[in-house]
PDB file of N, CA and C in Angstrom:
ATOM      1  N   UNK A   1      -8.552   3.850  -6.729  1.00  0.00           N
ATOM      2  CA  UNK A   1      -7.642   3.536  -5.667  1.00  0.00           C
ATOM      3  C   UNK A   1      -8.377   2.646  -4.673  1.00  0.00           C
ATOM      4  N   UNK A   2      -7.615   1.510  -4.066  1.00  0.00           N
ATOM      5  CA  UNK A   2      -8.438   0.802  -3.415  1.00  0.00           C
ATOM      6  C   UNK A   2      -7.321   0.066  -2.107  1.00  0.00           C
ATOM      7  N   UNK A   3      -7.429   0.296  -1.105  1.00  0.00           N
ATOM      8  CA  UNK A   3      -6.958  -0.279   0.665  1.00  0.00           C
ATOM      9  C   UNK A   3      -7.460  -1.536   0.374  1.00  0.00           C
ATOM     10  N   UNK A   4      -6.401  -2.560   0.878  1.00  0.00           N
ATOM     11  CA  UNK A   4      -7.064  -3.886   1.207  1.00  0.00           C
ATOM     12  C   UNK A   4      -6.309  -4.368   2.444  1.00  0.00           C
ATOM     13  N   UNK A   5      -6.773  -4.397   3.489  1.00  0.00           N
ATOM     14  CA  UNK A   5      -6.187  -4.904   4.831  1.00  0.00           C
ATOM     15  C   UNK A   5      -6.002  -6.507   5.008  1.00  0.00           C
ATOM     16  N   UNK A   6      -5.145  -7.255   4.995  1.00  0.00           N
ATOM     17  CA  UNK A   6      -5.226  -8.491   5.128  1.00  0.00           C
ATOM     18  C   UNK A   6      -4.462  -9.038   6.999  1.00  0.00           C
ATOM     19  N   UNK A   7      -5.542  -9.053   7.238  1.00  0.00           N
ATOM     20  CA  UNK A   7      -5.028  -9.418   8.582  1.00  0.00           C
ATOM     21  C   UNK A   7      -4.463 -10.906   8.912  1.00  0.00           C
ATOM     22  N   UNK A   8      -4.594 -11.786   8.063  1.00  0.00           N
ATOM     23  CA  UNK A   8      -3.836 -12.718   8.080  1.00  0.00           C
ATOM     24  C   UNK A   8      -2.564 -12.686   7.577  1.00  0.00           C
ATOM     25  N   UNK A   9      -2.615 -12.027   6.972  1.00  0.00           N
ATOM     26  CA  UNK A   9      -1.106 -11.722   6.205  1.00  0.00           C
ATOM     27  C   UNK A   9      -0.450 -10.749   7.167  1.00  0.00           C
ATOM     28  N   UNK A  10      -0.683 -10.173   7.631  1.00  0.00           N
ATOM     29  CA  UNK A  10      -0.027  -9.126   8.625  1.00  0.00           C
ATOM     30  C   UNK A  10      -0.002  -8.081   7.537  1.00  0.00           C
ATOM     31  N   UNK A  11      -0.775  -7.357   6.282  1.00  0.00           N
ATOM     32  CA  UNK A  11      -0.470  -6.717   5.320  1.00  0.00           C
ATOM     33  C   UNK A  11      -0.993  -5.614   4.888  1.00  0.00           C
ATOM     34  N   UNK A  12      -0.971  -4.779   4.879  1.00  0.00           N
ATOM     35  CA  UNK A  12      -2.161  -3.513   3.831  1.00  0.00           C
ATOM     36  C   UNK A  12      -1.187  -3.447   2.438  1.00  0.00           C
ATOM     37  N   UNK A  13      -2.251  -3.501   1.620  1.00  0.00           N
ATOM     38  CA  UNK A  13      -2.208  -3.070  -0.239  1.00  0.00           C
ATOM     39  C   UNK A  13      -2.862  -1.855  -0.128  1.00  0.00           C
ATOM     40  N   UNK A  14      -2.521  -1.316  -0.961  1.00  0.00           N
ATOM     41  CA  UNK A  14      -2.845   0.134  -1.618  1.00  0.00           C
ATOM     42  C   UNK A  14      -2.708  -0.067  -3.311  1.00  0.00           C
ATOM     43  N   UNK A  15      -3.512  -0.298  -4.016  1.00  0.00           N
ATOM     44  CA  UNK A  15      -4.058  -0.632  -5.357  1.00  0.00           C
ATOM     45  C   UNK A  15      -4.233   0.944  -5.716  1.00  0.00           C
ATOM     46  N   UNK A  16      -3.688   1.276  -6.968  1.00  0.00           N
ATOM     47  CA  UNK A  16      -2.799   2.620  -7.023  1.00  0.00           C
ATOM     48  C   UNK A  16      -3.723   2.482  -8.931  1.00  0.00           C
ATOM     49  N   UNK A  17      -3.537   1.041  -9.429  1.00  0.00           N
ATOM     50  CA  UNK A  17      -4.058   0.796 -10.928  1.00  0.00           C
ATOM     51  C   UNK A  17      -4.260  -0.676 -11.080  1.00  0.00           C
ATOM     52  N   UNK A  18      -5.339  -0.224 -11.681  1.00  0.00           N
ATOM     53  CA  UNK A  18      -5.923  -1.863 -12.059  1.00  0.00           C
ATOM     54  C   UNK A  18      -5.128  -2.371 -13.169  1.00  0.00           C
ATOM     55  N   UNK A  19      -4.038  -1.395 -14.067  1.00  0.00           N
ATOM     56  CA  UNK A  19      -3.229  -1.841 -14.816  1.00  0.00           C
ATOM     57  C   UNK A  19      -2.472  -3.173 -14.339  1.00  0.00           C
ATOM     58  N   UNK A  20      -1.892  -4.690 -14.606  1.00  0.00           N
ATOM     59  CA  UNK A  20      -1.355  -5.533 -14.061  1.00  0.00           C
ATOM     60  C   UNK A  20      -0.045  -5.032 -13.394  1.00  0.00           C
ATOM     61  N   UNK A  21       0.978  -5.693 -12.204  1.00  0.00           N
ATOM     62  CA  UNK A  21       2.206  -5.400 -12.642  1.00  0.00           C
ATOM     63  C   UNK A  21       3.163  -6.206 -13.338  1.00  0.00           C
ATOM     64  N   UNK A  22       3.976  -6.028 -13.373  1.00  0.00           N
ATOM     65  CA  UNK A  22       5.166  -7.112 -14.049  1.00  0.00           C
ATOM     66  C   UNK A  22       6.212  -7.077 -13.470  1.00  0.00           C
ATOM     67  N   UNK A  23       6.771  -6.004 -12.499  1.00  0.00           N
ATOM     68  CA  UNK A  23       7.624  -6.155 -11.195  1.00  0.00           C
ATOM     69  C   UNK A  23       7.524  -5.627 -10.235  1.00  0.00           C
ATOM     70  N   UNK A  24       8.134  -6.141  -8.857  1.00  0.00           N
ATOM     71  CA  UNK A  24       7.999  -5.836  -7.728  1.00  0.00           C
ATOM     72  C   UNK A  24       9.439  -5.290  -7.304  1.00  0.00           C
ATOM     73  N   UNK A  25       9.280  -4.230  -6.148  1.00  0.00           N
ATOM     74  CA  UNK A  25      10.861  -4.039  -5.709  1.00  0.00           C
ATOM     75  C   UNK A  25      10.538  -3.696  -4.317  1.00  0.00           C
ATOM     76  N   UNK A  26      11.512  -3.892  -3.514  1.00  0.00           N
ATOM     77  CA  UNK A  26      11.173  -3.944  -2.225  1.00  0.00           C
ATOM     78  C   UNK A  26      12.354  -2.654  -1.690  1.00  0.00           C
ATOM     79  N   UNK A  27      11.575  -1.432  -1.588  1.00  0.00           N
ATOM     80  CA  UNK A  27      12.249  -0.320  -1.431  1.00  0.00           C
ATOM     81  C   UNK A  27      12.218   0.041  -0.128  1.00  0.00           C
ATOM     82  N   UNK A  28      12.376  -0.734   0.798  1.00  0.00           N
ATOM     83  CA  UNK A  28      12.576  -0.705   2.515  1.00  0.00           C
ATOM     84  C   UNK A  28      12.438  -1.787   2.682  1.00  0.00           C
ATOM     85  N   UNK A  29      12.609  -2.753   3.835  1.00  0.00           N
ATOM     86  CA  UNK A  29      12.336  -3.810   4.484  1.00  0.00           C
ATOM     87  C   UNK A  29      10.554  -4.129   5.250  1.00  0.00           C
ATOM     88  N   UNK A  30      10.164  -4.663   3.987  1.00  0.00           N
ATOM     89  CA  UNK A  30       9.083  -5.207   4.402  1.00  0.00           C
ATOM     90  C   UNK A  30       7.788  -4.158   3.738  1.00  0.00           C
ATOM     91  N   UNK A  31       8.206  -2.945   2.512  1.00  0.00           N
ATOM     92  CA  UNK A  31       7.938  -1.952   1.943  1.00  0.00           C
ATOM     93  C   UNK A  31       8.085  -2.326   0.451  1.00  0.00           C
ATOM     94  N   UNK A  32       6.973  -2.807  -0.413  1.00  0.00           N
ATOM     95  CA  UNK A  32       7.267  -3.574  -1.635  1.00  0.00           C
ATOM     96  C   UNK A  32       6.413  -3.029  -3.130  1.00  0.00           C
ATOM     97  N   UNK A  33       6.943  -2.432  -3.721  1.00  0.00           N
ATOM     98  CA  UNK A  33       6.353  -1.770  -4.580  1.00  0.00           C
ATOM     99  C   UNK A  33       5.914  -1.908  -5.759  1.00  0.00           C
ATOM    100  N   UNK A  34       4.656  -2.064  -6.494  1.00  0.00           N
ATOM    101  CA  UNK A  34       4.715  -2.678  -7.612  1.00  0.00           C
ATOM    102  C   UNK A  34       4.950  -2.081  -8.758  1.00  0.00           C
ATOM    103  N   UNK A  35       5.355  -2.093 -10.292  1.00  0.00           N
ATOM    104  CA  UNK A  35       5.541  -1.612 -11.228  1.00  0.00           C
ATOM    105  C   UNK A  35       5.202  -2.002 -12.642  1.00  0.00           C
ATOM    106  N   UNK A  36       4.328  -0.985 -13.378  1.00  0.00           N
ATOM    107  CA  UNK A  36       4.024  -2.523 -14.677  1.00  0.00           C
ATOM    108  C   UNK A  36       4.715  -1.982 -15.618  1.00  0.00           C
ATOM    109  N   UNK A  37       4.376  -2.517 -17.104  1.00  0.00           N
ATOM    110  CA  UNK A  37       5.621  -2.447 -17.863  1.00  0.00           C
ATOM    111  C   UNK A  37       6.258  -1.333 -17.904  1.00  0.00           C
ATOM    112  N   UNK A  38       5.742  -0.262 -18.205  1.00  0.00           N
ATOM    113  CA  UNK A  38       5.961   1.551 -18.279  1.00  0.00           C
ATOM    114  C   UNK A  38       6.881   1.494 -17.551  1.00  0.00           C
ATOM    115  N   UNK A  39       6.832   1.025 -16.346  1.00  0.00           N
ATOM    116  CA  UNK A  39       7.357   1.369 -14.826  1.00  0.00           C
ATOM    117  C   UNK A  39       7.035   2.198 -13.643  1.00  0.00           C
ATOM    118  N   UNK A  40       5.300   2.393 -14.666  1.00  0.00           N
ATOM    119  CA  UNK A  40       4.417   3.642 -13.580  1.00  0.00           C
ATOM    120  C   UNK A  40       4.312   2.515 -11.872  1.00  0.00           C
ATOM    121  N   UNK A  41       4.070   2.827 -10.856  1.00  0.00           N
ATOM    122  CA  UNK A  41       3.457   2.644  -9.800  1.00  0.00           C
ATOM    123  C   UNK A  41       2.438   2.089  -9.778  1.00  0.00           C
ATOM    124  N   UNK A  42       1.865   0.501  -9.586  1.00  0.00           N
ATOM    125  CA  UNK A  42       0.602   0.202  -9.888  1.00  0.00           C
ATOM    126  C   UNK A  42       0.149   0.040  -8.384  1.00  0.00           C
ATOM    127  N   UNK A  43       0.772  -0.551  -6.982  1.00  0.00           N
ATOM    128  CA  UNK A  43       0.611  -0.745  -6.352  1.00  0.00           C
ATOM    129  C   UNK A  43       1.779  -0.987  -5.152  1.00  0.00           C
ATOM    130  N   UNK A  44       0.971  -0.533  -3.705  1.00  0.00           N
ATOM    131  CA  UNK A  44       2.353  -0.750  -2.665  1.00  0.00           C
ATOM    132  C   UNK A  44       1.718  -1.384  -1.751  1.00  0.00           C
ATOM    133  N   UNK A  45       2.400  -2.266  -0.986  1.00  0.00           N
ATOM    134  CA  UNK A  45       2.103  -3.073   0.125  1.00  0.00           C
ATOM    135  C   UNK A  45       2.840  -3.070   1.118  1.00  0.00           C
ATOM    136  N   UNK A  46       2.665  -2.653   2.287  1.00  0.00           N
ATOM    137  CA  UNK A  46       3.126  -3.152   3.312  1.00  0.00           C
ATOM    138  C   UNK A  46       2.827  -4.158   4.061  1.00  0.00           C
ATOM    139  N   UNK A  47       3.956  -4.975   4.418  1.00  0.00           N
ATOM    140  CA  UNK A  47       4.025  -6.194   5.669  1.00  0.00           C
ATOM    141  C   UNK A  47       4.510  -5.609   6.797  1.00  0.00           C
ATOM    142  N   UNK A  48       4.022  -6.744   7.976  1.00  0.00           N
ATOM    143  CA  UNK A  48       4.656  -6.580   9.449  1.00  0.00           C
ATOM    144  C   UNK A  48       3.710  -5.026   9.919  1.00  0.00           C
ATOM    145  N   UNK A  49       2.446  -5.221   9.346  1.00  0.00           N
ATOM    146  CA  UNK A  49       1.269  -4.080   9.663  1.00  0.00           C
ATOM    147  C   UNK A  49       1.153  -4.164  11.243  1.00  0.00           C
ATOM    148  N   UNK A  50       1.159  -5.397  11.496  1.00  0.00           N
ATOM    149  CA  UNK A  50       1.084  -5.141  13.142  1.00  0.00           C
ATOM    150  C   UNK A  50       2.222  -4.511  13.925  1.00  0.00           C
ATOM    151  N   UNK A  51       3.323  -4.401  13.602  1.00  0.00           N
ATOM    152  CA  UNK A  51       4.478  -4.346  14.278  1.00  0.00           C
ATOM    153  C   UNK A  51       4.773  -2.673  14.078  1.00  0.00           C
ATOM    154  N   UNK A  52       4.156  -2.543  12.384  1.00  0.00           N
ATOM    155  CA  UNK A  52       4.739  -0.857  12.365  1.00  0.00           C
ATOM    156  C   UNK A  52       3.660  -0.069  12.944  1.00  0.00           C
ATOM    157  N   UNK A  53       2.482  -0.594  13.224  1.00  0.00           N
ATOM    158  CA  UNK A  53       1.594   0.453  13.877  1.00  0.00           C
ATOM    159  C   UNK A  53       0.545  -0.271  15.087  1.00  0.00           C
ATOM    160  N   UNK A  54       1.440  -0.578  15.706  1.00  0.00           N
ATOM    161  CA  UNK A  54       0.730  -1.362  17.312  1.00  0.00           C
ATOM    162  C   UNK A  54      -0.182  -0.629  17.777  1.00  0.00           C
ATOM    163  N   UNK A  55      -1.140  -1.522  18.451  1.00  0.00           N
ATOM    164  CA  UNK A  55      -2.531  -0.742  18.650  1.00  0.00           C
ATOM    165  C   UNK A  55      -3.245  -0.196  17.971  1.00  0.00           C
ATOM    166  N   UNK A  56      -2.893   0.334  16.674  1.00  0.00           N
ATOM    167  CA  UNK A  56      -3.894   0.756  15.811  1.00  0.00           C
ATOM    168  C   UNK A  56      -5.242   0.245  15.571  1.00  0.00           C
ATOM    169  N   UNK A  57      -6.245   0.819  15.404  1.00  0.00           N
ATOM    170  CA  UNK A  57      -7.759  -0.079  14.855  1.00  0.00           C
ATOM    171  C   UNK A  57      -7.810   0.123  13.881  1.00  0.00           C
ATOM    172  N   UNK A  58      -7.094  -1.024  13.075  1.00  0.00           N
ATOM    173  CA  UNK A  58      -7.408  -1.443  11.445  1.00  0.00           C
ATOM    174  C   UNK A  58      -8.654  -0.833  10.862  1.00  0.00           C
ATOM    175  N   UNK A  59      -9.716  -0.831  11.784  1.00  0.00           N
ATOM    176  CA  UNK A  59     -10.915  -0.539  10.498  1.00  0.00           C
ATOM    177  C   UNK A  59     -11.244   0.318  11.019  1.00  0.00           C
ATOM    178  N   UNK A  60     -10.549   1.110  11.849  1.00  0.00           N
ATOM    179  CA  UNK A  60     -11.053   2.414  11.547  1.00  0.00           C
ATOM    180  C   UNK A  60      -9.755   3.197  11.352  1.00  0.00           C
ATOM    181  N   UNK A  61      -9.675   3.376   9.808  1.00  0.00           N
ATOM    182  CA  UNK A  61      -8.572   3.756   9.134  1.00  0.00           C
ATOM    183  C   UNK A  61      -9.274   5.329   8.667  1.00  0.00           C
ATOM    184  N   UNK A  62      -8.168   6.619   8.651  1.00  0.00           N
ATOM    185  CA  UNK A  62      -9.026   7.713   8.338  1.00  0.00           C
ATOM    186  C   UNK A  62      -8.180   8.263   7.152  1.00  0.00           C
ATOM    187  N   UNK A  63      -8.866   8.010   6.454  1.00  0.00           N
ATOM    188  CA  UNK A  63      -8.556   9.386   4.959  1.00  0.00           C
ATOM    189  C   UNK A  63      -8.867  10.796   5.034  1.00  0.00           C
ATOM    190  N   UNK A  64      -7.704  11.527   4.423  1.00  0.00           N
ATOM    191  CA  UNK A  64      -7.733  12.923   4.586  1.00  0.00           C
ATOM    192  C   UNK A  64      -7.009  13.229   2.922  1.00  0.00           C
ATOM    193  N   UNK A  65      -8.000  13.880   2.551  1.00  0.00           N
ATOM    194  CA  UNK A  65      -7.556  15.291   1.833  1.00  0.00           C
ATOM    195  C   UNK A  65      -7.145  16.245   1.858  1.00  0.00           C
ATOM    196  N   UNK A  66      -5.822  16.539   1.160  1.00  0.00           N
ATOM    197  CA  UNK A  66      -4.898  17.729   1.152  1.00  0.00           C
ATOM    198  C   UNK A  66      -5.408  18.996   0.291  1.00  0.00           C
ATOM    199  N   UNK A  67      -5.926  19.489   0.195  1.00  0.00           N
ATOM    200  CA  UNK A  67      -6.364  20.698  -0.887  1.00  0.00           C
ATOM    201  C   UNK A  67      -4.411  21.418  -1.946  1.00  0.00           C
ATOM    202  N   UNK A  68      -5.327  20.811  -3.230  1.00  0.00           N
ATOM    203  CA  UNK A  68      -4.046  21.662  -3.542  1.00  0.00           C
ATOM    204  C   UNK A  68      -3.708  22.829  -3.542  1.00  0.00           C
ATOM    205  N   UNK A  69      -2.494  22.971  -3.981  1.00  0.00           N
ATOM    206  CA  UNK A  69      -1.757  24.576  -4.162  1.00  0.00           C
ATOM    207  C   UNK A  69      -2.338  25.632  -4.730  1.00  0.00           C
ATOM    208  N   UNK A  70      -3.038  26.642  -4.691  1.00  0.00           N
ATOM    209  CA  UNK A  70      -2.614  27.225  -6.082  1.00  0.00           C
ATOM    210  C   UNK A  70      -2.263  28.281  -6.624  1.00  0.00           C
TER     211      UNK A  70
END
């Protein structure tokens, strides 16, 4: 799994599989999802990064682990 922040783009990727995709669908406005042949989830991107989370500090982005169920 791999974050890629593009601040010129106004964008974050979330790289989900290095598998290619072969389509995209845009399942919210500005919320774009990728899909390869299967139709598994290879990757999601959001645009308009500045707008949905103002003020935020991009690089300091925090990951958290959920412990599963069991």
């Amino acid at each position: 799994m791999k974050l890629k922040v593009d601040r010129q783009a106004d964008a974050l990727y979330l790289t989900l599989s290095q598998v290619p995709a072969s389509r995209s669908e845009e399942v919210s406005p500005g919320i774009i999802v990728d899909f390869d042949v299967q139709d598994h989830v290879v990757g999601i991107e959001m645009l308009y990064l500045s707008k949905r989370a103002p003020g935020t500090e991009i690089q300091r982005l925090l990951f958290e682990s959920v412990p599963e169920a069991v």
